[in-house]
C-alpha atoms as a PDB file:
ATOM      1  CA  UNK A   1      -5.728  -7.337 -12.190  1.00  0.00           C
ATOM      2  CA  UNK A   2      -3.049  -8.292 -14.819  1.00  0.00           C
ATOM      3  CA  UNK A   3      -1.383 -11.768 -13.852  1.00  0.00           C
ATOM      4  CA  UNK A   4       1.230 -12.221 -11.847  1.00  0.00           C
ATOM      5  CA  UNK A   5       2.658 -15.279 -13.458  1.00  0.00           C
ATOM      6  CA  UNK A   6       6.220 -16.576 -12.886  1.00  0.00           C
ATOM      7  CA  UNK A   7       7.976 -13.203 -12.253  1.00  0.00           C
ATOM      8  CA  UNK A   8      11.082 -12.716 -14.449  1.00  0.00           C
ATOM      9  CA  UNK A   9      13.159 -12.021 -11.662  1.00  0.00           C
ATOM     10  CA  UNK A  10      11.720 -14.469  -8.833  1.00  0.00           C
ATOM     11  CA  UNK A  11      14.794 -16.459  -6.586  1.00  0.00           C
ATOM     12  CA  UNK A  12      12.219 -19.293  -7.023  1.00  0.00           C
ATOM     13  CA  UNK A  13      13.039 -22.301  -8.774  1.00  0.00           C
ATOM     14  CA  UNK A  14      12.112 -25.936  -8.727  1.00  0.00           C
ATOM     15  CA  UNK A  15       8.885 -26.606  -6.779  1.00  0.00           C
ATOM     16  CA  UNK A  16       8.828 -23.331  -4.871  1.00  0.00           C
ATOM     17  CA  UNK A  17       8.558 -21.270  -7.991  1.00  0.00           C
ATOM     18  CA  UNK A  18       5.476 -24.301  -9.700  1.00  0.00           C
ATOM     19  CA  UNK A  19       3.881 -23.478  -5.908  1.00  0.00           C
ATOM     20  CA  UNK A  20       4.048 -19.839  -7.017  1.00  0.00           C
ATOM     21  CA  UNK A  21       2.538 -19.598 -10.182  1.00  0.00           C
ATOM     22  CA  UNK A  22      -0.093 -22.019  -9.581  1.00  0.00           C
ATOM     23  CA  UNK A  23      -1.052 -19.767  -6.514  1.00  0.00           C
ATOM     24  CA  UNK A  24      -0.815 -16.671  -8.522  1.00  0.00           C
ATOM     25  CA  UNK A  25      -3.304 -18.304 -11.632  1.00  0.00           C
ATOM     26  CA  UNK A  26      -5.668 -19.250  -8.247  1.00  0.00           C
ATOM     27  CA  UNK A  27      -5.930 -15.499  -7.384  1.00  0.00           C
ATOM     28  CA  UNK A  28      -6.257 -14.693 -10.927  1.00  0.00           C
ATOM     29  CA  UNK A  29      -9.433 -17.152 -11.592  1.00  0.00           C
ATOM     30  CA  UNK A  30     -10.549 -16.182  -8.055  1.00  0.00           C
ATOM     31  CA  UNK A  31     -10.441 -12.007  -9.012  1.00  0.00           C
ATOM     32  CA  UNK A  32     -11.943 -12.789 -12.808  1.00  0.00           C
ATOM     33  CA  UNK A  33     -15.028 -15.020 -10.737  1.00  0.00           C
ATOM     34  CA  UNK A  34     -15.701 -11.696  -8.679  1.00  0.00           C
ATOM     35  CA  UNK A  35     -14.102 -13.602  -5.290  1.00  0.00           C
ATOM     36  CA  UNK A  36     -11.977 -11.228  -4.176  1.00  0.00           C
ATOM     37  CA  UNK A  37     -11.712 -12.397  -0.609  1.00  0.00           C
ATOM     38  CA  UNK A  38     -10.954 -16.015  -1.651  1.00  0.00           C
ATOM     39  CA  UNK A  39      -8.162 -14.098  -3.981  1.00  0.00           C
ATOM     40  CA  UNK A  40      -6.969 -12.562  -0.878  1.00  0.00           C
ATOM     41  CA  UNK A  41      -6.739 -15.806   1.039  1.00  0.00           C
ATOM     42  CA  UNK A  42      -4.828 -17.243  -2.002  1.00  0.00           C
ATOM     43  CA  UNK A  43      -2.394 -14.293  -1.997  1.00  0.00           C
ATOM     44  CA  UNK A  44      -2.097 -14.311   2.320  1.00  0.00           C
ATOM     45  CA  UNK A  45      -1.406 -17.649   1.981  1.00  0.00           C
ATOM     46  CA  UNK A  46       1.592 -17.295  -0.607  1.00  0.00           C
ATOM     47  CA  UNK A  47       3.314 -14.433   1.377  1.00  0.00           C
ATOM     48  CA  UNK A  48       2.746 -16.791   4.203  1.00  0.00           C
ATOM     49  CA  UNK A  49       4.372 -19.866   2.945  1.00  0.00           C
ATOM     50  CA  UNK A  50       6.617 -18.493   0.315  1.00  0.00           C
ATOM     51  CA  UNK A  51       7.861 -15.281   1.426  1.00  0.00           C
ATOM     52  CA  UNK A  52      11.513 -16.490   1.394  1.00  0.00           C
ATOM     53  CA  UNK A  53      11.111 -17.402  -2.456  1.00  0.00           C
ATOM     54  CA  UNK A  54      10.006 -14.212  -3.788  1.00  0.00           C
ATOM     55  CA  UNK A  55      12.600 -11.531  -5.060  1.00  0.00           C
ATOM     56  CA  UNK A  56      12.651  -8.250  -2.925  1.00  0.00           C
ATOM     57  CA  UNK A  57      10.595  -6.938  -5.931  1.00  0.00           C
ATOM     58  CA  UNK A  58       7.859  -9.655  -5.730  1.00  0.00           C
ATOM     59  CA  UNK A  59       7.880  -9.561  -2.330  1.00  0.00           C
ATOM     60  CA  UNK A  60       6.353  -5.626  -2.718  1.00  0.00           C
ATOM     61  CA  UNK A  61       4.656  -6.221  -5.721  1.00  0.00           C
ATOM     62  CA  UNK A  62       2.605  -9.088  -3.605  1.00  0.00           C
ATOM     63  CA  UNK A  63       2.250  -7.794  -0.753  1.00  0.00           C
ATOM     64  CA  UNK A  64       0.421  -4.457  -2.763  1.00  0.00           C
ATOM     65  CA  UNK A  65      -1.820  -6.671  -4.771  1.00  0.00           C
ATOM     66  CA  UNK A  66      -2.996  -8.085  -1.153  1.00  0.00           C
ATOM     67  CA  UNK A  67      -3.435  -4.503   0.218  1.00  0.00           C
ATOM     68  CA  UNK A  68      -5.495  -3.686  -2.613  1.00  0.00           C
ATOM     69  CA  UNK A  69      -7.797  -6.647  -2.232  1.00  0.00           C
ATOM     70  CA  UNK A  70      -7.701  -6.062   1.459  1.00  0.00           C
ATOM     71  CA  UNK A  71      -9.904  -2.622   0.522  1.00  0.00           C
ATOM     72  CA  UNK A  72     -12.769  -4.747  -1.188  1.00  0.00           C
ATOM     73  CA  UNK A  73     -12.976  -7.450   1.444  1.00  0.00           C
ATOM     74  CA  UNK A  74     -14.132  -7.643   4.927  1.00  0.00           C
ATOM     75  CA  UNK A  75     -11.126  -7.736   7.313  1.00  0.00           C
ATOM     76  CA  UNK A  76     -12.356 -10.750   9.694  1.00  0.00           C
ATOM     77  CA  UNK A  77     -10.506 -13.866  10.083  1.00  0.00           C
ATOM     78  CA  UNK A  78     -13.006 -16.592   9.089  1.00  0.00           C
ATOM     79  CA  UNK A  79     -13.682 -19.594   7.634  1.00  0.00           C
ATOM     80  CA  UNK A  80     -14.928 -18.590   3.622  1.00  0.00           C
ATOM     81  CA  UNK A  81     -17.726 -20.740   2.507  1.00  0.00           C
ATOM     82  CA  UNK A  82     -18.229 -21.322  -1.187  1.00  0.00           C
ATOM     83  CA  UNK A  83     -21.208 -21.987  -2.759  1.00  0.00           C
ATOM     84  CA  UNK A  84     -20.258 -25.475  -3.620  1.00  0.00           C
ATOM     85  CA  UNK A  85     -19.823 -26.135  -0.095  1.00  0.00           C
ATOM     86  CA  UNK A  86     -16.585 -25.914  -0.076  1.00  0.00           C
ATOM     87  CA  UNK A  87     -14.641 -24.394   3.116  1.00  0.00           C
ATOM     88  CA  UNK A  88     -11.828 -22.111   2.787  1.00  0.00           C
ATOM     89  CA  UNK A  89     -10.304 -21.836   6.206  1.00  0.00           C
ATOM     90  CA  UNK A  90      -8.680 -18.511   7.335  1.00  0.00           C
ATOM     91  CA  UNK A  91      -5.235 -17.654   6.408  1.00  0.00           C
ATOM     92  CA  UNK A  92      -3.499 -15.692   8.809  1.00  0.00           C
ATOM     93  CA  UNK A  93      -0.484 -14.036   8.380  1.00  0.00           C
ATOM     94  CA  UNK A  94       1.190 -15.892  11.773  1.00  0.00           C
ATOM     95  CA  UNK A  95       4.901 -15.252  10.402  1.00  0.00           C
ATOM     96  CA  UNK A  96       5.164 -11.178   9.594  1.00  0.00           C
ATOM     97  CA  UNK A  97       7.252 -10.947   6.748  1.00  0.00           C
ATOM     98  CA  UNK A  98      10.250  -8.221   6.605  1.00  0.00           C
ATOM     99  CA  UNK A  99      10.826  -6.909   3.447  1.00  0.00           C
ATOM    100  CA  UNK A 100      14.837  -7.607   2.136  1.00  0.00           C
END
């Protein structure tokens, strides 16, 4: 998975767009650890909260990185427990997003 990094043509700016990257180098640490359904719950989470931020292109770009990490994760809801005891709780996509 190459990184997603501050896209070059993101609407983002300001704290929005430093929310961004620093969820998109979380889902890159999480895929190079092997975690792909904590990188999934980073990625959910980022449509989730900042859907409205993303260019039309990231907005599909996103949203096809999280399909494809869908396919190697199991599709229930639930907490994620890491093995430093750390809880991940579920991130559900409440707010469907349209694309522009």
């Amino acid at each position: 998975m190459t990184c997603l990094c501050v896209f070059s043509d993101s609407t983002a700016a300001g704290w929005p767009a430093l929310q961004i990257n620093l969820l998109q180098q979380l889902v890159v640490a999480a895929r190079r650890m092997g975690k792909s359904q904590l990188a999934a719950r980073h990625l959910t989470f980022l449509l989730e909260t900042l859907w409205n931020h993303l260019s039309a292109a990231d907005q599909r770009e996103t949203a096809k990185k999280l399909q494809d990490l869908a396919l190697e994760c199991e599709g229930s809801p639930v907490s994620l427990n890491l093995e430093s005891g750390v809880v991940i709780p579920p991130a559900n996509l409440t707010n469907i997003p349209l694309a522009k």
